[in-house]
PDB file of N, CA and C in Angstrom:
ATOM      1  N   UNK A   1      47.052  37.444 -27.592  1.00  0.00           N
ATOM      2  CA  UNK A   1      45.777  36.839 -27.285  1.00  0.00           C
ATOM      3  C   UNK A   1      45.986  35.792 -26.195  1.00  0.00           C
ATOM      4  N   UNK A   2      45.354  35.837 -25.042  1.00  0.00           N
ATOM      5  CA  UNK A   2      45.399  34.834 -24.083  1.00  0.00           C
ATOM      6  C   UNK A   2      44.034  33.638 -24.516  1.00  0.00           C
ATOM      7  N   UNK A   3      44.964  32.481 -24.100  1.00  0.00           N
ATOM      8  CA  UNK A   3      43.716  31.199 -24.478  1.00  0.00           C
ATOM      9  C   UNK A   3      43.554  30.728 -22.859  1.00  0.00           C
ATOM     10  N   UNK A   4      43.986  31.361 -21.574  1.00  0.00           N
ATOM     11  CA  UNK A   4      42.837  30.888 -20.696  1.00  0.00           C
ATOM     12  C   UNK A   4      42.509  32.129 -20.154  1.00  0.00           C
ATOM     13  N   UNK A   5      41.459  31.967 -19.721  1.00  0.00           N
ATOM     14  CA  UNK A   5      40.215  32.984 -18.484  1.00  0.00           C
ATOM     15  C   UNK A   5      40.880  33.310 -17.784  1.00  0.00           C
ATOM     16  N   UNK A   6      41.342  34.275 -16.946  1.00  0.00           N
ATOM     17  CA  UNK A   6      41.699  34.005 -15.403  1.00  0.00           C
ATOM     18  C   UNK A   6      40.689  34.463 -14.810  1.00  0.00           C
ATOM     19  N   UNK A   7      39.989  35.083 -15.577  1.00  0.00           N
ATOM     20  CA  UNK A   7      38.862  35.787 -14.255  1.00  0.00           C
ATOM     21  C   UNK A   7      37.188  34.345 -14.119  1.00  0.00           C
ATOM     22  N   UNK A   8      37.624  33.612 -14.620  1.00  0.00           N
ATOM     23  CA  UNK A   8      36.853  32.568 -14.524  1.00  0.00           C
ATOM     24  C   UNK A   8      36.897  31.682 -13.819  1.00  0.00           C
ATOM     25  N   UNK A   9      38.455  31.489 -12.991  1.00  0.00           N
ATOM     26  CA  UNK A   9      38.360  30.931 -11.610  1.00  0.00           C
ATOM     27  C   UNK A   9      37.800  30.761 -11.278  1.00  0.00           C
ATOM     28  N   UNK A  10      37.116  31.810 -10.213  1.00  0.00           N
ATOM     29  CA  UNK A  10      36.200  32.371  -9.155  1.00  0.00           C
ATOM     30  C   UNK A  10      34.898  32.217  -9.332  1.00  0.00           C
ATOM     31  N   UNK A  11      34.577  31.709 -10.658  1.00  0.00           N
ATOM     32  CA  UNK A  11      33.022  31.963 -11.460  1.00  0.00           C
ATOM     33  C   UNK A  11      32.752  30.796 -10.593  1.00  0.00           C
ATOM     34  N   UNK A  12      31.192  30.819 -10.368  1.00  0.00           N
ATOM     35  CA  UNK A  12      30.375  29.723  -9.367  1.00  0.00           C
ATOM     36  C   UNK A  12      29.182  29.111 -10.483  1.00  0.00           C
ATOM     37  N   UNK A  13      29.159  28.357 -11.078  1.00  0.00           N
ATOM     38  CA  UNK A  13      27.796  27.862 -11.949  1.00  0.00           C
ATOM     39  C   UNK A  13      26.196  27.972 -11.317  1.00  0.00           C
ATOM     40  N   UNK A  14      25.235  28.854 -11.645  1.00  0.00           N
ATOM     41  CA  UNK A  14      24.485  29.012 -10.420  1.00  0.00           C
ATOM     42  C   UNK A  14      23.536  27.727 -10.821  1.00  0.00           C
ATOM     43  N   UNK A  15      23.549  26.735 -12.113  1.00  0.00           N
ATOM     44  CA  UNK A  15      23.198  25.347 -11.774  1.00  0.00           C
ATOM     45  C   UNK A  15      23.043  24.541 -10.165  1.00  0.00           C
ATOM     46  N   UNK A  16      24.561  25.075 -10.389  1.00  0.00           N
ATOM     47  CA  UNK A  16      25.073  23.494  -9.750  1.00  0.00           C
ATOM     48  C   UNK A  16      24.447  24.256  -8.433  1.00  0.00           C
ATOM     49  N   UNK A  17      24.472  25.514  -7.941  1.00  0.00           N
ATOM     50  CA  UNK A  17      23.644  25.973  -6.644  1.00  0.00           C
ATOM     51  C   UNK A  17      22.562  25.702  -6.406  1.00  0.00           C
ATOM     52  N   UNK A  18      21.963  25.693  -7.516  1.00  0.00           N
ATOM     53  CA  UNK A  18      20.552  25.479  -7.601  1.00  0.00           C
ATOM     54  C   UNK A  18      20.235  24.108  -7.008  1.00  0.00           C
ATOM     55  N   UNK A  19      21.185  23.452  -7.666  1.00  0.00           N
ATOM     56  CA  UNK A  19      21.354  21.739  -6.779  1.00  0.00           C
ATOM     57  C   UNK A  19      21.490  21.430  -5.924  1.00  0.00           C
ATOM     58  N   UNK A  20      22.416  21.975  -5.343  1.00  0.00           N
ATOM     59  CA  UNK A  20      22.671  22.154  -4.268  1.00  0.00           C
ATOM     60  C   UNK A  20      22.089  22.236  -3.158  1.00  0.00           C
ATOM     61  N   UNK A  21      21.401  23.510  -3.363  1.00  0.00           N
ATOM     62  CA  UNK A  21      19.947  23.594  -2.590  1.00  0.00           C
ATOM     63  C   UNK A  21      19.023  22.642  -2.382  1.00  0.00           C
ATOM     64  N   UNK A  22      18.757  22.004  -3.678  1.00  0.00           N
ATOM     65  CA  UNK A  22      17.781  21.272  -3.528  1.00  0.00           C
ATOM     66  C   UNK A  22      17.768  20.019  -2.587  1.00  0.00           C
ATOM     67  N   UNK A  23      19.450  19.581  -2.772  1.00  0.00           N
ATOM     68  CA  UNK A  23      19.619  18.889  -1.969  1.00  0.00           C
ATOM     69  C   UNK A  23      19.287  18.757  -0.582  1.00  0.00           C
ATOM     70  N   UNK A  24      19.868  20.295  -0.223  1.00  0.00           N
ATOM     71  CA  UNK A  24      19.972  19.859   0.826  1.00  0.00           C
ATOM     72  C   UNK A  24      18.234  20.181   1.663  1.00  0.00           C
ATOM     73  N   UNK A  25      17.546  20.731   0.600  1.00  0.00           N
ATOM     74  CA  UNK A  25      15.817  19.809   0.953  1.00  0.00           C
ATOM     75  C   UNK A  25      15.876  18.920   1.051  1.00  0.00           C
ATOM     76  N   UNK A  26      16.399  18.088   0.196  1.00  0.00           N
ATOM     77  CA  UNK A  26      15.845  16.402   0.499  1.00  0.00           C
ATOM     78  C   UNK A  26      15.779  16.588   1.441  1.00  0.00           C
ATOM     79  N   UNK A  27      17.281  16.379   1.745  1.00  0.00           N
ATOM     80  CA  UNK A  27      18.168  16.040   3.233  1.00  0.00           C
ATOM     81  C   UNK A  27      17.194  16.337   4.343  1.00  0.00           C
ATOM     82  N   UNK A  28      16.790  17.692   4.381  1.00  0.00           N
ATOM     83  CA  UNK A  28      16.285  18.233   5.494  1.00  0.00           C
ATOM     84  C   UNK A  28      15.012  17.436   5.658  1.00  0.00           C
ATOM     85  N   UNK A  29      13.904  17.149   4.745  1.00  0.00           N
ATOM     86  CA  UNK A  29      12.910  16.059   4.636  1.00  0.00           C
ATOM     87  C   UNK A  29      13.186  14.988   5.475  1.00  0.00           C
ATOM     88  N   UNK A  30      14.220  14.275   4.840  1.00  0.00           N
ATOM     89  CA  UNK A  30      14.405  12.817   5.784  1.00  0.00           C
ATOM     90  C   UNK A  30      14.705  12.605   7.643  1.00  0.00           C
ATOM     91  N   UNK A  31      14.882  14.014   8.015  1.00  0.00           N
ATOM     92  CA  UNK A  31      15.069  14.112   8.886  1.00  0.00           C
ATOM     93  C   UNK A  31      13.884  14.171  10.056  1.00  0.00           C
ATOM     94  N   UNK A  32      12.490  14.573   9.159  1.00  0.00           N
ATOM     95  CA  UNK A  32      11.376  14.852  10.002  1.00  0.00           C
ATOM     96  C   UNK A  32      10.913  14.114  10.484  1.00  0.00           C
ATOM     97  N   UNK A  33      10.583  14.071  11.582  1.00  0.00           N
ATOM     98  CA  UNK A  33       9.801  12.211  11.975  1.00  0.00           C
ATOM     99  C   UNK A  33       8.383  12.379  11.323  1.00  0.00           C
ATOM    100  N   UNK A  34       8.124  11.086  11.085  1.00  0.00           N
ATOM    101  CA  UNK A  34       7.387  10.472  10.369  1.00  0.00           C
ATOM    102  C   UNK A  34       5.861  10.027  11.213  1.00  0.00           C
ATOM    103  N   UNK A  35       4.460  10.098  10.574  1.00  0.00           N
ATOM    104  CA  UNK A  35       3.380  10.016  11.133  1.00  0.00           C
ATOM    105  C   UNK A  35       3.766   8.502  11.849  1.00  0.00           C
ATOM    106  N   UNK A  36       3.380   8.190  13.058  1.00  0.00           N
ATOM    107  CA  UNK A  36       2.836   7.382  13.546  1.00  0.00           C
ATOM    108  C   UNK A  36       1.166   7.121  14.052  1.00  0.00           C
ATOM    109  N   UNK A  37       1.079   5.546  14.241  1.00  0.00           N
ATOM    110  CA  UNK A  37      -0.224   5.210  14.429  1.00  0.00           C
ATOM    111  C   UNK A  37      -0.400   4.242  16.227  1.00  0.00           C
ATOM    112  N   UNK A  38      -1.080   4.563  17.028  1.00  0.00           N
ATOM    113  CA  UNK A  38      -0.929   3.616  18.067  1.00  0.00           C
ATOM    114  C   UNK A  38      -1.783   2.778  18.460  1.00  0.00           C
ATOM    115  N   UNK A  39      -2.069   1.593  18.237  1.00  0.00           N
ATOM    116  CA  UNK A  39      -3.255   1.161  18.855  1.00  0.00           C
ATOM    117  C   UNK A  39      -3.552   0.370  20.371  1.00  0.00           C
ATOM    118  N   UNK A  40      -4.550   0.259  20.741  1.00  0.00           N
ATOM    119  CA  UNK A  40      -4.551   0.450  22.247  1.00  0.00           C
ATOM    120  C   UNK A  40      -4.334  -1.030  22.701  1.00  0.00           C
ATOM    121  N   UNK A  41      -4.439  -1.498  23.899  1.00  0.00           N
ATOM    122  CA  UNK A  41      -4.461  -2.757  24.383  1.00  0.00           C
ATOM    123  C   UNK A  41      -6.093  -3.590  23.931  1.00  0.00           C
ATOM    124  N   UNK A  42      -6.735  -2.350  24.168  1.00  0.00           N
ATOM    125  CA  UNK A  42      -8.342  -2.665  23.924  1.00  0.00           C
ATOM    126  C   UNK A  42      -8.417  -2.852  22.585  1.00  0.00           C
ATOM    127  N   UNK A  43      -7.895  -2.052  22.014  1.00  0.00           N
ATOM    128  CA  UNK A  43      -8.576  -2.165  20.382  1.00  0.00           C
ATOM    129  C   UNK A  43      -8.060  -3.381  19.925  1.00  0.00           C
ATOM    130  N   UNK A  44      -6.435  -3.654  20.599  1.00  0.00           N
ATOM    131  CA  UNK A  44      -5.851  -4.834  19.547  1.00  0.00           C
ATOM    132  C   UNK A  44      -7.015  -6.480  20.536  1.00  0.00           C
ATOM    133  N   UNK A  45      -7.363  -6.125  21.715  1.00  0.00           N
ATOM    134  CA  UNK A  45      -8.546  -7.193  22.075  1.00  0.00           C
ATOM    135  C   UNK A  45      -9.356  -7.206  21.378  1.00  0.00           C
ATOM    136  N   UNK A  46     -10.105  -6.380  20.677  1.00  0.00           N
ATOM    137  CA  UNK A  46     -11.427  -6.602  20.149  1.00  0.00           C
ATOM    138  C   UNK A  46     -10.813  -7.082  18.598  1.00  0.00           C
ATOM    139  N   UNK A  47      -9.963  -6.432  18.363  1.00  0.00           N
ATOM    140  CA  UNK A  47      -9.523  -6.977  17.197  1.00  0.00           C
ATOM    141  C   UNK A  47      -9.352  -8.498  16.983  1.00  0.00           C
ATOM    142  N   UNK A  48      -8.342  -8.930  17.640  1.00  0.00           N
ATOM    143  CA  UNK A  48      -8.462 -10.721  18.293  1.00  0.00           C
ATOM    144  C   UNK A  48      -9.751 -11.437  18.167  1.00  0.00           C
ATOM    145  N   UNK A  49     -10.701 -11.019  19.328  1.00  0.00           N
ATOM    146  CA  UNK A  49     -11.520 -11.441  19.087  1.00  0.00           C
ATOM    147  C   UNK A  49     -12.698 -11.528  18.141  1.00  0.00           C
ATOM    148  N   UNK A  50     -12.656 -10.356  17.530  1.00  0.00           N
ATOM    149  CA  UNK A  50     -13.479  -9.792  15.999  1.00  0.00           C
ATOM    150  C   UNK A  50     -12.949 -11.320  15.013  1.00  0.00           C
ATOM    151  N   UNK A  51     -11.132 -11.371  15.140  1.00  0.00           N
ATOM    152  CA  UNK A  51     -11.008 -12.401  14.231  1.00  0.00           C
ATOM    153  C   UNK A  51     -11.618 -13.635  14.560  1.00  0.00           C
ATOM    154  N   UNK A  52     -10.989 -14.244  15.448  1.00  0.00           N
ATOM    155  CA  UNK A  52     -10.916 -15.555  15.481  1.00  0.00           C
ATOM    156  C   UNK A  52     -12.854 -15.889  15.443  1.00  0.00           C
ATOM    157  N   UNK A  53     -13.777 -14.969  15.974  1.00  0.00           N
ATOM    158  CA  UNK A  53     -15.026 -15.471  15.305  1.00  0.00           C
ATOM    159  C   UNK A  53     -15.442 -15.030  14.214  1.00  0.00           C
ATOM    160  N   UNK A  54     -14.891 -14.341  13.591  1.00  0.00           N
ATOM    161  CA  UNK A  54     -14.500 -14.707  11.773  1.00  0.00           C
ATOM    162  C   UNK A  54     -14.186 -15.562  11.007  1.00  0.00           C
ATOM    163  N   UNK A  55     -12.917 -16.269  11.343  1.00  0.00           N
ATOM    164  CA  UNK A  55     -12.310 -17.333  10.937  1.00  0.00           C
ATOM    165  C   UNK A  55     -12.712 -18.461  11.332  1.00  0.00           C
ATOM    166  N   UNK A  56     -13.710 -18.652  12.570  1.00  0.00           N
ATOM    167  CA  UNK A  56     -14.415 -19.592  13.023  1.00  0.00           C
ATOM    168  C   UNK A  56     -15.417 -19.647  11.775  1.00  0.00           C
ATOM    169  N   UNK A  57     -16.458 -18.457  11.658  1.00  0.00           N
ATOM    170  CA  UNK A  57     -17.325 -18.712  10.634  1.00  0.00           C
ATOM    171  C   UNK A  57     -16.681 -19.081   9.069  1.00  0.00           C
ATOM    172  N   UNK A  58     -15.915 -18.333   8.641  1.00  0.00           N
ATOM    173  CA  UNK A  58     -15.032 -18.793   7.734  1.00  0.00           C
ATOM    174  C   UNK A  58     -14.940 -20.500   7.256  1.00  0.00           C
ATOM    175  N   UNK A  59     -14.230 -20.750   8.351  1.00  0.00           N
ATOM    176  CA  UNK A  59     -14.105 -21.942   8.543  1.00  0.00           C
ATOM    177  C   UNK A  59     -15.115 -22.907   8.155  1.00  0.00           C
ATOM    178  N   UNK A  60     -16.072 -22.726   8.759  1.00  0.00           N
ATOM    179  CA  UNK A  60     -16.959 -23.652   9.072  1.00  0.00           C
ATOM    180  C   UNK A  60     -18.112 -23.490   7.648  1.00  0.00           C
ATOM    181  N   UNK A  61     -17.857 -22.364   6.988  1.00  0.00           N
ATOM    182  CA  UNK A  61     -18.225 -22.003   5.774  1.00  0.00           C
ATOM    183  C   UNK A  61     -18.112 -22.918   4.304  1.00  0.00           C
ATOM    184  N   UNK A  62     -16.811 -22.737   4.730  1.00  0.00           N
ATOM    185  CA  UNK A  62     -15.802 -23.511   3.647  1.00  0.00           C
ATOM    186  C   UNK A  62     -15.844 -24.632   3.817  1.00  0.00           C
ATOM    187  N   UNK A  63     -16.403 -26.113   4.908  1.00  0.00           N
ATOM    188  CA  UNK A  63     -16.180 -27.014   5.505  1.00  0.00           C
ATOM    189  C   UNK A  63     -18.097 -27.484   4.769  1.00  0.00           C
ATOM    190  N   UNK A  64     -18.876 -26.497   4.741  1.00  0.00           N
ATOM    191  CA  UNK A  64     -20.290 -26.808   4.018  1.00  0.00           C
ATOM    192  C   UNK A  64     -19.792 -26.651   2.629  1.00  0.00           C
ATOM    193  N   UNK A  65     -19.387 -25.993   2.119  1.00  0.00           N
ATOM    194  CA  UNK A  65     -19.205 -26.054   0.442  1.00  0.00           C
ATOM    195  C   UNK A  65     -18.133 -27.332   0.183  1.00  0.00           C
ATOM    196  N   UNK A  66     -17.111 -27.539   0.683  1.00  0.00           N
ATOM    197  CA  UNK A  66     -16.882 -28.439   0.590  1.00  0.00           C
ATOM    198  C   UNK A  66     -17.285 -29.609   0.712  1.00  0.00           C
ATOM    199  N   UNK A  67     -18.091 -30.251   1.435  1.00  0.00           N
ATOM    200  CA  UNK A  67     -18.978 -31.130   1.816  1.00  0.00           C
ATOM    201  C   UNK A  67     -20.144 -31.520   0.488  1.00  0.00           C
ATOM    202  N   UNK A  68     -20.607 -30.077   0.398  1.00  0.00           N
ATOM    203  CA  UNK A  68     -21.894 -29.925  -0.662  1.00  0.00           C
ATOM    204  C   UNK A  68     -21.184 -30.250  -2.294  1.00  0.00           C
ATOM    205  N   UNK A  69     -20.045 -30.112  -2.212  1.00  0.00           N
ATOM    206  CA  UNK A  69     -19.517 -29.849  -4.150  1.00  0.00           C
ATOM    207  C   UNK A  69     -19.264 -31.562  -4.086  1.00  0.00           C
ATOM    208  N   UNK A  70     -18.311 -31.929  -2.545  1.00  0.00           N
ATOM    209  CA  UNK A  70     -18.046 -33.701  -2.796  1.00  0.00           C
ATOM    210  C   UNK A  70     -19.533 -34.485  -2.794  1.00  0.00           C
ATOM    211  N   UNK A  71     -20.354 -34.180  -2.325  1.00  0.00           N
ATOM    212  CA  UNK A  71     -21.521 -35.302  -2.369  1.00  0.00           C
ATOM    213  C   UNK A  71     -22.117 -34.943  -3.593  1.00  0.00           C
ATOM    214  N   UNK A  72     -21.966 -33.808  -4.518  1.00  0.00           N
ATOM    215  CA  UNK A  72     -22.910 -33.264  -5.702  1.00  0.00           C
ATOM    216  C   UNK A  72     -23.881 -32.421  -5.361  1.00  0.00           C
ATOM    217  N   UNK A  73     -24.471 -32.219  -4.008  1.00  0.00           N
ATOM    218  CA  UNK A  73     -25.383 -31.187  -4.063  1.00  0.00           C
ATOM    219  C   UNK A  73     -25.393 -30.004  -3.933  1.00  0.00           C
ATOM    220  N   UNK A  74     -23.778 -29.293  -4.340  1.00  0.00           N
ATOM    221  CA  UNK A  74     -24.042 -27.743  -5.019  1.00  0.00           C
ATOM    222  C   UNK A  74     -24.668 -27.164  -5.742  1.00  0.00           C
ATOM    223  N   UNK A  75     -25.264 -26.176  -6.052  1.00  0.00           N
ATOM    224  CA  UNK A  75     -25.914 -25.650  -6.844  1.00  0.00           C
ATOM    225  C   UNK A  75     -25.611 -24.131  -6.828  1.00  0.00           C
ATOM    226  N   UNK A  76     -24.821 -24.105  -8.330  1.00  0.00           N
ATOM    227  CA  UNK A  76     -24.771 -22.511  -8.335  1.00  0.00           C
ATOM    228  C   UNK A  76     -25.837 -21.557  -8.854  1.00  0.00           C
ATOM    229  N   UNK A  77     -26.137 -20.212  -8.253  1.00  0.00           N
ATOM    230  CA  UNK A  77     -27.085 -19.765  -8.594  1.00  0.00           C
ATOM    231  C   UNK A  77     -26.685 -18.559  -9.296  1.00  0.00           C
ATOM    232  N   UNK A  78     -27.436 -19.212 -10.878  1.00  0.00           N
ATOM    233  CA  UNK A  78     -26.359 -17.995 -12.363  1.00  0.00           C
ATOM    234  C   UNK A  78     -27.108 -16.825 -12.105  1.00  0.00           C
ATOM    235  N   UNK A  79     -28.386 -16.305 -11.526  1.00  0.00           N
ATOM    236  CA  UNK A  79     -28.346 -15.100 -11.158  1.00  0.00           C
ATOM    237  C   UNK A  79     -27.089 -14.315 -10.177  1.00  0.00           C
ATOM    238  N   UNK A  80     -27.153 -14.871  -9.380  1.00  0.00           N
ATOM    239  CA  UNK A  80     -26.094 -14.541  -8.540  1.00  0.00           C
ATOM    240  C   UNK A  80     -24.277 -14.002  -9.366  1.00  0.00           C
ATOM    241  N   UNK A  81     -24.460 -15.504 -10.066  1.00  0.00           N
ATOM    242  CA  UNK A  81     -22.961 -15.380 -10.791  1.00  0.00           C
ATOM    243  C   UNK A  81     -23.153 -14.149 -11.843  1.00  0.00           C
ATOM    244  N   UNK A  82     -24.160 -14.376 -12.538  1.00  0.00           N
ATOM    245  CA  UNK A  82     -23.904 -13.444 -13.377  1.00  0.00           C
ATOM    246  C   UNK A  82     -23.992 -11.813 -13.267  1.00  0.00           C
ATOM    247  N   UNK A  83     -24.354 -11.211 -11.717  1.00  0.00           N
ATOM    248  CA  UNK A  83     -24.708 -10.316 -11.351  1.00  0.00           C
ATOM    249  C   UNK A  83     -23.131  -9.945 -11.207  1.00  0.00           C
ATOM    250  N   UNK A  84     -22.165 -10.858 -10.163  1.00  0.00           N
ATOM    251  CA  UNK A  84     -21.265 -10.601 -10.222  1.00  0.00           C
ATOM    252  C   UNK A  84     -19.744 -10.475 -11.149  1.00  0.00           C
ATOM    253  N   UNK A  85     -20.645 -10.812 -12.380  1.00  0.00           N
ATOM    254  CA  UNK A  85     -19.235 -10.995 -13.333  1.00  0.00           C
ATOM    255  C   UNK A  85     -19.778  -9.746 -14.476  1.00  0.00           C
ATOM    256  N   UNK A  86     -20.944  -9.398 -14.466  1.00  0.00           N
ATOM    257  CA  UNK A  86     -20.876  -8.317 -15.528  1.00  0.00           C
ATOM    258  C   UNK A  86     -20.535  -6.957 -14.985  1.00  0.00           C
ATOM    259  N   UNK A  87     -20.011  -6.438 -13.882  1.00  0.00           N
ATOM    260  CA  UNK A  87     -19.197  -5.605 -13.852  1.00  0.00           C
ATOM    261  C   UNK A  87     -17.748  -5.404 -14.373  1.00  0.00           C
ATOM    262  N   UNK A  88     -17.638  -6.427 -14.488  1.00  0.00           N
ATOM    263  CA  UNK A  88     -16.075  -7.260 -15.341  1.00  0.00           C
ATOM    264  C   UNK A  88     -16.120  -7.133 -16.482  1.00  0.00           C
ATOM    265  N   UNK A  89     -17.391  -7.261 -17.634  1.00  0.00           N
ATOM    266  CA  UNK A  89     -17.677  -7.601 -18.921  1.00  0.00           C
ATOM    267  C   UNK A  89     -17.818  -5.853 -19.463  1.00  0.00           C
ATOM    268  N   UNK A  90     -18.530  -4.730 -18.574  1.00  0.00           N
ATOM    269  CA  UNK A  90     -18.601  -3.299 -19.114  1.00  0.00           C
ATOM    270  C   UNK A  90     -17.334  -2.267 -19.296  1.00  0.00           C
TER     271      UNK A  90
END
């Protein structure tokens, strides 16, 4: 009685092929270039300027509520609040 294989050498696990393969998908994946996005000279201008008179109003937003809460004459309006918080509550 023989206790090793010999003809099992040569044997290939078709697992580990299977892996193999897969790998070397990844692999091949990482290689693809990837979506890019470009934006123009113009667009990133309007963009600029879109902000900064945003942040102007912003600004100057936040500069009345602040003003209004230190002297006391805020007034919150609970319709308002409560319109916006019972989407929270369902």
């Amino acid at each position: 009685m023989k206790i090793n294989e010999n003809q099992r050498i040569g044997a290939v696990n078709p697992y580990k092929k299977a892996g193999d393969a897969n790998l070397a998908q990844a692999a091949g994946k990482k290689n693809k270039p990837k979506d890019q996005v470009e934006i123009s000279a113009e667009a990133k201008e309007l963009l600029g300027a879109l902000g900064t008179a945003r942040t102007e109003e912003k600004t100057q937003r936040i500069e009345e509520l602040k003003s209004s809460v230190a002297t006391g004459t805020y007034q919150v309006d609970a319709g308002k609040l409560a319109e916006k918080i019972l989407p929270y509550l369902k």
